[in-house]
Structure formats: C-alpha cells, structure tokens
N, C-alpha and C. Protein backbone atom coordinates (compact mmCIF):
# COMPACT_ATOMS: atom_id res chain seq x y z
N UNK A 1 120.63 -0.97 8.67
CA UNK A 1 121.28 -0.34 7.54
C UNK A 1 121.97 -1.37 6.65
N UNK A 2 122.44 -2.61 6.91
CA UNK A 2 122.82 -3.47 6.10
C UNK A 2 122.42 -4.01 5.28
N UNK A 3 121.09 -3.69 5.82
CA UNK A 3 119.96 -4.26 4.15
C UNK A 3 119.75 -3.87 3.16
N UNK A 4 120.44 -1.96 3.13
CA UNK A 4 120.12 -1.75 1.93
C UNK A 4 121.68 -1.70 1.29
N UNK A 5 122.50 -2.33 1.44
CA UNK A 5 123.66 -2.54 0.62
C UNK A 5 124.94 -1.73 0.24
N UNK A 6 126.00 -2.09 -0.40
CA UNK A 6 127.05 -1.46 -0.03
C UNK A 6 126.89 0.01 -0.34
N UNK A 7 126.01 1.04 -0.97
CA UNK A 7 125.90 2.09 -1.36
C UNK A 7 125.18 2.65 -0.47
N UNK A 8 124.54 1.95 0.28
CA UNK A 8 124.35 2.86 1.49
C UNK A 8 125.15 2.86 2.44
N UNK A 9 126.03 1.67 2.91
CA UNK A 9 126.77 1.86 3.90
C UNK A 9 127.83 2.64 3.85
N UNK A 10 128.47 3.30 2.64
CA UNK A 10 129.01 4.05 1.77
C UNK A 10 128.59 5.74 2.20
N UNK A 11 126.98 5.89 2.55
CA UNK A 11 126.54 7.03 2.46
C UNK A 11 126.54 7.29 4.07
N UNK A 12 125.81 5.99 4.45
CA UNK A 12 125.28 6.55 6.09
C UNK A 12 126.43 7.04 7.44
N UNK A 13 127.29 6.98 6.90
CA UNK A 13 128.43 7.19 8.10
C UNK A 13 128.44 9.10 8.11
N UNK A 14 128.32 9.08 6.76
CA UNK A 14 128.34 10.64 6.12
C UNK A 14 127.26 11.26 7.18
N UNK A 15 126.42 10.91 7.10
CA UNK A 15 124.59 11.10 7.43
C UNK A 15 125.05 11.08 9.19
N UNK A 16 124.99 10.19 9.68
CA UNK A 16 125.24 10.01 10.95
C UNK A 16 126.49 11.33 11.72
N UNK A 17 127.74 11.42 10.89
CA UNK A 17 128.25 12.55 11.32
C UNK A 17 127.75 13.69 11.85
N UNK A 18 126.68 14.11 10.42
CA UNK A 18 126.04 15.41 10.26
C UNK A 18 124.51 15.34 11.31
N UNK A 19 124.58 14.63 11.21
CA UNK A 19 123.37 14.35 12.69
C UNK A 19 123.96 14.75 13.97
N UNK A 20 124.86 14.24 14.22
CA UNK A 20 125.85 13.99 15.36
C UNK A 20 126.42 15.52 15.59
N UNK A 21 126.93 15.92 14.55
CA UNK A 21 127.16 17.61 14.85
C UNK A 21 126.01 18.62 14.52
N UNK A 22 125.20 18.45 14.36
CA UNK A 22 123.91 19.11 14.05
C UNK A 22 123.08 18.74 15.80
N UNK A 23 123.55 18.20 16.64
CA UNK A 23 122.82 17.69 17.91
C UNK A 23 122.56 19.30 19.05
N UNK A 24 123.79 19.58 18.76
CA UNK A 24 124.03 20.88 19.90
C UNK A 24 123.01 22.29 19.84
N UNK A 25 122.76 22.00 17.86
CA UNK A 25 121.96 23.36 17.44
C UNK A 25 120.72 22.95 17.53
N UNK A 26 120.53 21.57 17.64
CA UNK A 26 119.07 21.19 16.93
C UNK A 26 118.51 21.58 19.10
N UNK A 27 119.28 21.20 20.10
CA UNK A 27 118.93 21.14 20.95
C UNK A 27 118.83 22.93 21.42
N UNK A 28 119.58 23.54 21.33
CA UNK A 28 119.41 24.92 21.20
C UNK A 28 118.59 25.43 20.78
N UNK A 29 118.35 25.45 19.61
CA UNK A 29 116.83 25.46 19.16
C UNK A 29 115.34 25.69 19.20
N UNK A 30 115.43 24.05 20.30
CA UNK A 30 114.59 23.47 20.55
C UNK A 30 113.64 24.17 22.17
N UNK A 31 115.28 24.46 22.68
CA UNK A 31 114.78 25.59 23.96
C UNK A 31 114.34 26.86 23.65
N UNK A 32 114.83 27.38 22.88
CA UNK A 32 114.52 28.61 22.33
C UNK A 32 112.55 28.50 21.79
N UNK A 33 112.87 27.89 20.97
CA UNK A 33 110.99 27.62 20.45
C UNK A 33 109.93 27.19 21.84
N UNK A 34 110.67 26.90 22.82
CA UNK A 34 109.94 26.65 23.92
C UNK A 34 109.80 27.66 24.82
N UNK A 35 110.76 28.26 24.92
CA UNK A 35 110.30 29.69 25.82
C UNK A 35 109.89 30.66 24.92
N UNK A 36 110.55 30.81 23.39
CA UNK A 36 109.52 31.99 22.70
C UNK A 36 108.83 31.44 21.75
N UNK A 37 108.09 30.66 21.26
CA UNK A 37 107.14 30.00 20.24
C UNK A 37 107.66 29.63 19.25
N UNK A 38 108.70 30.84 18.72
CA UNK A 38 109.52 30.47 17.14
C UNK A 38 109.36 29.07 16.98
N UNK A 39 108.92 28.57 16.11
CA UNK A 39 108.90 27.21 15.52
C UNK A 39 110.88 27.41 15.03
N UNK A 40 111.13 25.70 15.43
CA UNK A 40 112.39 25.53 14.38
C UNK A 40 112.19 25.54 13.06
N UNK A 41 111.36 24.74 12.75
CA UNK A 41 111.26 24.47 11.19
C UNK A 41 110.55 25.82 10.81
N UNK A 42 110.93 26.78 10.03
CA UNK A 42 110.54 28.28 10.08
C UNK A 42 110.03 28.49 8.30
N UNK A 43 108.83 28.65 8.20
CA UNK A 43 108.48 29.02 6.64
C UNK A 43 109.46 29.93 6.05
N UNK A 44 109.40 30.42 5.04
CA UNK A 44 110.32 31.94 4.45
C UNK A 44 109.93 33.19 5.08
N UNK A 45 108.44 32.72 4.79
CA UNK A 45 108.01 34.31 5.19
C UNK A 45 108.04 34.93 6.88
N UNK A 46 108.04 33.41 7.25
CA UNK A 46 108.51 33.99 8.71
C UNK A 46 109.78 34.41 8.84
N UNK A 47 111.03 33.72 8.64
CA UNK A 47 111.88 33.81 9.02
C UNK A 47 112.23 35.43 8.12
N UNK A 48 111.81 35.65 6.89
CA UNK A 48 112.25 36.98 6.62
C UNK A 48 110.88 37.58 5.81
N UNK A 49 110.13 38.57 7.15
CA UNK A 49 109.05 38.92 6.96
C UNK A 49 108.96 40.50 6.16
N UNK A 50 110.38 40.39 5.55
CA UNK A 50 110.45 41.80 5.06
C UNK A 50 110.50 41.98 3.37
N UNK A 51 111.12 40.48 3.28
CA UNK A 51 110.95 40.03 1.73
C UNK A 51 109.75 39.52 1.36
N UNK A 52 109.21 40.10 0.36
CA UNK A 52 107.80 39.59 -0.44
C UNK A 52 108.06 38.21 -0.92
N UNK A 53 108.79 38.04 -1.75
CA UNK A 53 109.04 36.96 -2.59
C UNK A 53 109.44 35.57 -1.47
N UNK A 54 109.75 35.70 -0.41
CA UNK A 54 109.16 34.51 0.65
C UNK A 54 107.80 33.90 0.90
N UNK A 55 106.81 35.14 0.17
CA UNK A 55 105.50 34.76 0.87
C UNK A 55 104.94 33.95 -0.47
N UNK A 56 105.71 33.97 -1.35
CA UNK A 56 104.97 33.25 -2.89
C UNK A 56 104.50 32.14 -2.87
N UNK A 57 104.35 31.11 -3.77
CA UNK A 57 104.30 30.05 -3.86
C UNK A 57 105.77 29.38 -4.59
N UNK A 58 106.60 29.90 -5.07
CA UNK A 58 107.58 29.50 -5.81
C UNK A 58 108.27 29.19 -4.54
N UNK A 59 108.46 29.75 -3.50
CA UNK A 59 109.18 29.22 -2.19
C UNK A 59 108.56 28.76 -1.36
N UNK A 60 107.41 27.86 -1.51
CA UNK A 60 106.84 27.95 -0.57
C UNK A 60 107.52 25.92 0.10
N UNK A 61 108.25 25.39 -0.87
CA UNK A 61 108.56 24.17 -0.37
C UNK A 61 109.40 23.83 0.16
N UNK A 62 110.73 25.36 0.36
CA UNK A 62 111.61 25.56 1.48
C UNK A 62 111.90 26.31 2.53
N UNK A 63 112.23 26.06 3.52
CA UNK A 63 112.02 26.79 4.92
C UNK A 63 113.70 26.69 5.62
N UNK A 64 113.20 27.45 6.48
CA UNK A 64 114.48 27.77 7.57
C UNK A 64 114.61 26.62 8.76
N UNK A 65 115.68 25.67 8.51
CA UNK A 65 115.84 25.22 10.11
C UNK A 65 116.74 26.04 11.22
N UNK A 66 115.86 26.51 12.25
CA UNK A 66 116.01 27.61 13.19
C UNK A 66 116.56 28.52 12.12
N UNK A 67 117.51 29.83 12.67
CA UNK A 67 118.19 30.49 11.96
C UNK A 67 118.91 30.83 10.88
N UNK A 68 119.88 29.58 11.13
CA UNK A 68 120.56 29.93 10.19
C UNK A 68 120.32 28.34 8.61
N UNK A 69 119.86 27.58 8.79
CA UNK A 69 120.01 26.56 7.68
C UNK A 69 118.91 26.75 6.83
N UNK A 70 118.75 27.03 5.36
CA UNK A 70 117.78 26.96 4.50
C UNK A 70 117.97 25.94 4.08
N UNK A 71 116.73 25.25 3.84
CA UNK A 71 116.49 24.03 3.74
C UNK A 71 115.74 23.37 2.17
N UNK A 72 116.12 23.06 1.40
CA UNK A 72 115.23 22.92 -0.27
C UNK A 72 115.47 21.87 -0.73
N UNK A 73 114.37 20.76 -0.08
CA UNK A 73 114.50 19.47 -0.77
C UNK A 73 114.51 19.40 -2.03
N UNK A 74 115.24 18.36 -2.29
CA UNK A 74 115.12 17.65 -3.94
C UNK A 74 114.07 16.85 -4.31
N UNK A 75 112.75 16.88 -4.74
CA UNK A 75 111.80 15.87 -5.11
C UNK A 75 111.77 14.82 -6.60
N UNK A 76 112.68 15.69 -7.20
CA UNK A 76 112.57 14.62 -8.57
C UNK A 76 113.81 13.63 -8.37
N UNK A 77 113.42 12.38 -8.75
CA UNK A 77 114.12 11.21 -8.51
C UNK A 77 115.44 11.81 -9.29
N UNK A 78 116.73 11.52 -9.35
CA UNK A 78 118.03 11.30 -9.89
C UNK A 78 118.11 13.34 -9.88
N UNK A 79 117.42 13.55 -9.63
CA UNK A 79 118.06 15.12 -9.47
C UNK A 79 118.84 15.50 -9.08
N UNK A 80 120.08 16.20 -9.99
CA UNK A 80 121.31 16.38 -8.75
C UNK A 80 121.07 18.57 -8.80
N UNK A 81 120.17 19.19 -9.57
CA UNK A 81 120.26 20.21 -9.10
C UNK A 81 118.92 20.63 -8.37
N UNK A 82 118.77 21.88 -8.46
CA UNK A 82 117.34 22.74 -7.95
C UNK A 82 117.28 24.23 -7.88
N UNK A 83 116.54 24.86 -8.65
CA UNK A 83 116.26 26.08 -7.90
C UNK A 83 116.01 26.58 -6.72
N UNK A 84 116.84 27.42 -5.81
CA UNK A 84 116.80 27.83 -4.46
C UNK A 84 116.83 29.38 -4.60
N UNK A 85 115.81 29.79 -3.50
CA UNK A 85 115.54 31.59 -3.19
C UNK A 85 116.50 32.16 -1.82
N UNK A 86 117.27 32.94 -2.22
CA UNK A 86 117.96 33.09 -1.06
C UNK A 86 117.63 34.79 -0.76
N UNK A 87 117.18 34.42 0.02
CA UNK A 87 116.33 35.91 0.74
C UNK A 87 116.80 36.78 0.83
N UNK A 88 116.38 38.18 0.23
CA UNK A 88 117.67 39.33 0.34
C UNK A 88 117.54 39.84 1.81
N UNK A 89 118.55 40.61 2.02
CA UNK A 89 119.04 41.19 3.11
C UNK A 89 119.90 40.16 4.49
N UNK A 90 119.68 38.78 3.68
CA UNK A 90 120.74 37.74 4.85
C UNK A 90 121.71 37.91 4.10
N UNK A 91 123.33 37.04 5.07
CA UNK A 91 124.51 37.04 4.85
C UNK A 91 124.21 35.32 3.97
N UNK A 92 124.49 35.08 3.34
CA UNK A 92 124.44 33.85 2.53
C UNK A 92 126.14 33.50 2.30
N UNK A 93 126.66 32.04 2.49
CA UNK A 93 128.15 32.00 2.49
C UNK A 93 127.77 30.53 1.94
C-alpha cells in the first residue's frame, strides 16, 4: 500500500475497518449459501422475486450482498453520484 501514496494511505485504513467489521456477516453468509444454495452475491431479481423492475436491465449491474447490503458500483471515472433501484416492499434506512 505504500506505493500508491499519501492518498491512499489516507483511504485504506477506512477500507480495512469496513472489511474487518463486515468479517462476521460475510462468514455467516457464507454458511448459510452452503447448506441452502442462496448465493451471497444475490441478483435483484432473486433477492426480490416479487418486484418486476429487478428483472430489467436498468438494474441489472446491482445486486444484493446476502440480505441485507445493496450493492451499485460506480463505473464512470470521477463519479461521485449514481442512479440506484431500491426495491419496493424492503425496509430501506
């Protein structure tokens, strides 16, 4: 990590936290998809097979990690926003 300079070393402590507390769910998870198939990384339309507008293509480049995290990368360089679909009938906070 030192190689890429003071703006990352700036960022990665951040990163490493959220890894670090993200360990307990990601391992939870991970048992769960093993005794019942559920994939973690969960398309829309799986995770909410009751909403149409999951099965589109307009959502089709964000997904559910396990349950509860929706997930919607940023692909354009310097982007600081994005359009995100938040599935009706979940609790969203």
């Amino acid at each position: 990590m030192w190689n890429f300079g003071d703006e990352a070393m700036a960022i990665i402590p951040g990163v490493m936290r959220l890894r670090e507390n993200l360990r307990e769910y990601v391992d939870i998870h991970m048992n769960v998809s093993s005794l019942t198939g559920m994939p973690v990384l969960r398309p829309m339309v799986l995770a909410y097979p009751d909403d149409p507008k999951c099965a589109e293509a307009d959502v089709e480049d964000q997904y559910m990690f396990g349950p509860d995290w929706l997930v919607a990368p940023v692909y354009t360089q310097g982007a600081k926003e994005r359009s995100v679909y938040l599935p009706a009938g979940a609790k969203w906070e």
